[in-house]
C-alpha atoms as a PDB file:
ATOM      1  CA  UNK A   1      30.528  43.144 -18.447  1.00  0.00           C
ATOM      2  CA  UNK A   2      27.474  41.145 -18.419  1.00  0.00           C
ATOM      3  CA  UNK A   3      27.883  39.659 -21.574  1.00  0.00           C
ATOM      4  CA  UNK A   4      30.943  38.890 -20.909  1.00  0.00           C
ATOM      5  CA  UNK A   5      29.513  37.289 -18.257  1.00  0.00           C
ATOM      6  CA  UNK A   6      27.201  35.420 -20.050  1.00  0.00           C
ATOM      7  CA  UNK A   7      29.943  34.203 -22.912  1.00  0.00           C
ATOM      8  CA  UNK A   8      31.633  32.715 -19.406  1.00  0.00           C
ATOM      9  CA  UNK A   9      28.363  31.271 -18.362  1.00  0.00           C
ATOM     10  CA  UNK A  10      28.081  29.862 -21.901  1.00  0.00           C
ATOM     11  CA  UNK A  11      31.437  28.488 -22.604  1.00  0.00           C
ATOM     12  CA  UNK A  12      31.344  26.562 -19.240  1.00  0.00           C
ATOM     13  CA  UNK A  13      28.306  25.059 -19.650  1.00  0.00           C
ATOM     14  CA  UNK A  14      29.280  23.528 -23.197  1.00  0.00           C
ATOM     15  CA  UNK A  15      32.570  22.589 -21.793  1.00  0.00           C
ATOM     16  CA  UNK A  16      30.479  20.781 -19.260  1.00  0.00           C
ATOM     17  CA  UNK A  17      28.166  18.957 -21.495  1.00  0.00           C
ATOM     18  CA  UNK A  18      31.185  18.046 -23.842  1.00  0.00           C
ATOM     19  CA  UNK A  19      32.621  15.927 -21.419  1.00  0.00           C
ATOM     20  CA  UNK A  20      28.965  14.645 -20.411  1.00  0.00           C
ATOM     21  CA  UNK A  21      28.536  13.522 -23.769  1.00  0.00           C
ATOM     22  CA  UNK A  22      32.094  12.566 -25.423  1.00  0.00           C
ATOM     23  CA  UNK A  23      34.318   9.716 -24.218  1.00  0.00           C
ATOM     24  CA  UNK A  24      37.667  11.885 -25.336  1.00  0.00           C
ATOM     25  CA  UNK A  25      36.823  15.059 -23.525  1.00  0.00           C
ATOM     26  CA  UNK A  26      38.211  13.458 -19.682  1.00  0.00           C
ATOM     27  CA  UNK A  27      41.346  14.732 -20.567  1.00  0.00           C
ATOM     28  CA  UNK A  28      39.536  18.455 -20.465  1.00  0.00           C
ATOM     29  CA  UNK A  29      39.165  18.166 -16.202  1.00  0.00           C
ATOM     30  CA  UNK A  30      41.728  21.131 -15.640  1.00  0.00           C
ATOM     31  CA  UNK A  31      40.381  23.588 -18.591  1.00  0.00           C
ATOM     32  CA  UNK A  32      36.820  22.907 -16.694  1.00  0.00           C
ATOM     33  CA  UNK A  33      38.186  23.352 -13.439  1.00  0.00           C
ATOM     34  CA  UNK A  34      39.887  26.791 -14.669  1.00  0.00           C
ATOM     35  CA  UNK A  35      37.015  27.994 -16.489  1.00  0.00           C
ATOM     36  CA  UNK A  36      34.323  27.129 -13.184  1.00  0.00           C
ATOM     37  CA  UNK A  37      36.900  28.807 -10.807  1.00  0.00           C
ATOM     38  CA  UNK A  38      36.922  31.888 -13.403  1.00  0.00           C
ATOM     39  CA  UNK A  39      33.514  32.305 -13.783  1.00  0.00           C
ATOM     40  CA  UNK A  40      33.262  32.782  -9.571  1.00  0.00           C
ATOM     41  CA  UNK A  41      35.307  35.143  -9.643  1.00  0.00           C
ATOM     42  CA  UNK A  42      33.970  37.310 -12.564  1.00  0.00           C
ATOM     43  CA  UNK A  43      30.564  36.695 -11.347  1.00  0.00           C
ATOM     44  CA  UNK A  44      32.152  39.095  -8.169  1.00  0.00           C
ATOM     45  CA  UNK A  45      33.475  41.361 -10.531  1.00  0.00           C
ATOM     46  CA  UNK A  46      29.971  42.039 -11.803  1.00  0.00           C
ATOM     47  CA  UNK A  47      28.697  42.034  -8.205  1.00  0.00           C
ATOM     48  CA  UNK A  48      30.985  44.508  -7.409  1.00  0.00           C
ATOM     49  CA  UNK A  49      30.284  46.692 -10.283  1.00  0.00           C
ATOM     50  CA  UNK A  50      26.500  46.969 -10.077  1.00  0.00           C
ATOM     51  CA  UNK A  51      27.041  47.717  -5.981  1.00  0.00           C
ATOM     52  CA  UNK A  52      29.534  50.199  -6.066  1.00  0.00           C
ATOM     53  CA  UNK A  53      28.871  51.234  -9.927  1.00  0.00           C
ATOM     54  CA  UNK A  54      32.634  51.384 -10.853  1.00  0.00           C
ATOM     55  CA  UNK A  55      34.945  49.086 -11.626  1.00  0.00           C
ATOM     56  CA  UNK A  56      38.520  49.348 -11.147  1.00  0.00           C
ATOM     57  CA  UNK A  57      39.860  49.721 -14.871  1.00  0.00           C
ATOM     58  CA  UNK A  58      43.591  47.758 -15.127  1.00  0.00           C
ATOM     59  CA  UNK A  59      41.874  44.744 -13.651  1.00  0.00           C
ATOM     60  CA  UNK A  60      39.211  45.042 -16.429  1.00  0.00           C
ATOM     61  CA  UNK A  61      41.204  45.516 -19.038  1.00  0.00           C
ATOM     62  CA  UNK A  62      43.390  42.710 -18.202  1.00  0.00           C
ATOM     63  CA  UNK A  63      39.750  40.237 -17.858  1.00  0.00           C
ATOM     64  CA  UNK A  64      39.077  41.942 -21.521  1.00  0.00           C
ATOM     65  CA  UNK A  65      42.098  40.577 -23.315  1.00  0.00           C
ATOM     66  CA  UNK A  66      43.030  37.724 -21.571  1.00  0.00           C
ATOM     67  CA  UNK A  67      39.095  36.309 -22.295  1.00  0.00           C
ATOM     68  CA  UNK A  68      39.897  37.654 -26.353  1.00  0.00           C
ATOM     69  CA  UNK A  69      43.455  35.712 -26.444  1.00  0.00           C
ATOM     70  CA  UNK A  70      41.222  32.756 -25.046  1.00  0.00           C
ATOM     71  CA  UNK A  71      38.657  32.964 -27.743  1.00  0.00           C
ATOM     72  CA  UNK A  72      41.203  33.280 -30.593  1.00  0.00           C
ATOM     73  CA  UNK A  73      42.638  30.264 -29.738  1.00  0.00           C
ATOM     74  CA  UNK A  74      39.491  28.053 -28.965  1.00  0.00           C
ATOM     75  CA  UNK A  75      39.609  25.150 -31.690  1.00  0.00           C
ATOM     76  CA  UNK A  76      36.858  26.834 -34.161  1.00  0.00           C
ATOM     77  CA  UNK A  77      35.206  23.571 -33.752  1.00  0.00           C
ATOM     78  CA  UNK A  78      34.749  20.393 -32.129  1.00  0.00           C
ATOM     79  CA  UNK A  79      36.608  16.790 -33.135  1.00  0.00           C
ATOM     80  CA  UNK A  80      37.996  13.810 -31.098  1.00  0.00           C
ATOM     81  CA  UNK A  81      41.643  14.021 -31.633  1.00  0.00           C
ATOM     82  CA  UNK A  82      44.799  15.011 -29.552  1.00  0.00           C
ATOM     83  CA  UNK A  83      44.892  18.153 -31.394  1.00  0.00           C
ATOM     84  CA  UNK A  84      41.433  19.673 -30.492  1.00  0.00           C
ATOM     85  CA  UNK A  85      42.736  18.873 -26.828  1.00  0.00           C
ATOM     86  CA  UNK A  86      45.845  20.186 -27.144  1.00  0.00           C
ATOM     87  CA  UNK A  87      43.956  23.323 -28.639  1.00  0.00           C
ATOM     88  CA  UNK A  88      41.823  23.290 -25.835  1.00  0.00           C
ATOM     89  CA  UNK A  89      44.893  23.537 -23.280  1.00  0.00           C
ATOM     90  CA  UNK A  90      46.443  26.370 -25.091  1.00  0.00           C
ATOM     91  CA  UNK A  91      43.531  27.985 -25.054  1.00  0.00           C
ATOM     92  CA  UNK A  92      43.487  27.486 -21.178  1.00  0.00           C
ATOM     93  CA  UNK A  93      46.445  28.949 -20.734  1.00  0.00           C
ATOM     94  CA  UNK A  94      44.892  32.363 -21.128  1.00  0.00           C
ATOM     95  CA  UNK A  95      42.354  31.685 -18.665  1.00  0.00           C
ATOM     96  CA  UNK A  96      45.136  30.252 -15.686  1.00  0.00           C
ATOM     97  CA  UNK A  97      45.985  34.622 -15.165  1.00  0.00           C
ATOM     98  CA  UNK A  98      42.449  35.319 -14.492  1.00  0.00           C
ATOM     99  CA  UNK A  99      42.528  32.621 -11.519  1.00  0.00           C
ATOM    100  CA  UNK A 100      45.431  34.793  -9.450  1.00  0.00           C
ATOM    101  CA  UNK A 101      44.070  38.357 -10.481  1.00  0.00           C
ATOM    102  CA  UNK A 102      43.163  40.333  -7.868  1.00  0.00           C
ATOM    103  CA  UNK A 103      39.404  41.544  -8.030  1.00  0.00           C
ATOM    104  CA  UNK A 104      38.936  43.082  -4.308  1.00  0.00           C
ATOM    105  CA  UNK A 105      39.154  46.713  -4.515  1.00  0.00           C
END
């Protein structure tokens, strides 16, 4: 789970400095917005693990492929064009589950 976590922590981060540092990237708002919300509500995940020392398995499971279907379709790397954007935003769309996934047990 923590790295996981970390990949999360990562991908964010570059997403973030991306659209610090590239004039194309403003169209990338919702995939950051998606990915910040995401990473809250893993970090609890975590938190919730290493208090209770269990996890409840579907919802993990779920986390675990949705974040794999996300990496397989991440552009493998990084140009300014419409079609590393529209890459980006089917990528998202395996990320926009993991928003409404209930992680209270």
């Amino acid at each position: 789970m923590f790295d996981v976590y970390t990949s999360i922590i990562f991908v964010n981060d570059r997403l973030t400095q991306l659209k610090e540092n590239t004039k194309s990237f403003s169209e990338m708002d919702e995939l950051i917005n998606d990915f910040m919300i995401f990473r809250i509500r893993y970090a609890s995940l975590v938190r919730q693990q290493i208090v209770s020392d269990s996890v409840h398995s579907e919802v993990l499971a779920k986390v675990i492929d949705q974040i794999q279907l996300f990496e397989g379709d991440l552009p493998k790397e990084y140009e300014s064009s419409k079609e590393f954007t529209n890459q980006l935003n089917a990528a998202d769309q395996h990320i926009k589950p993991l928003l409404y996934i209930s992680i209270n047990l």
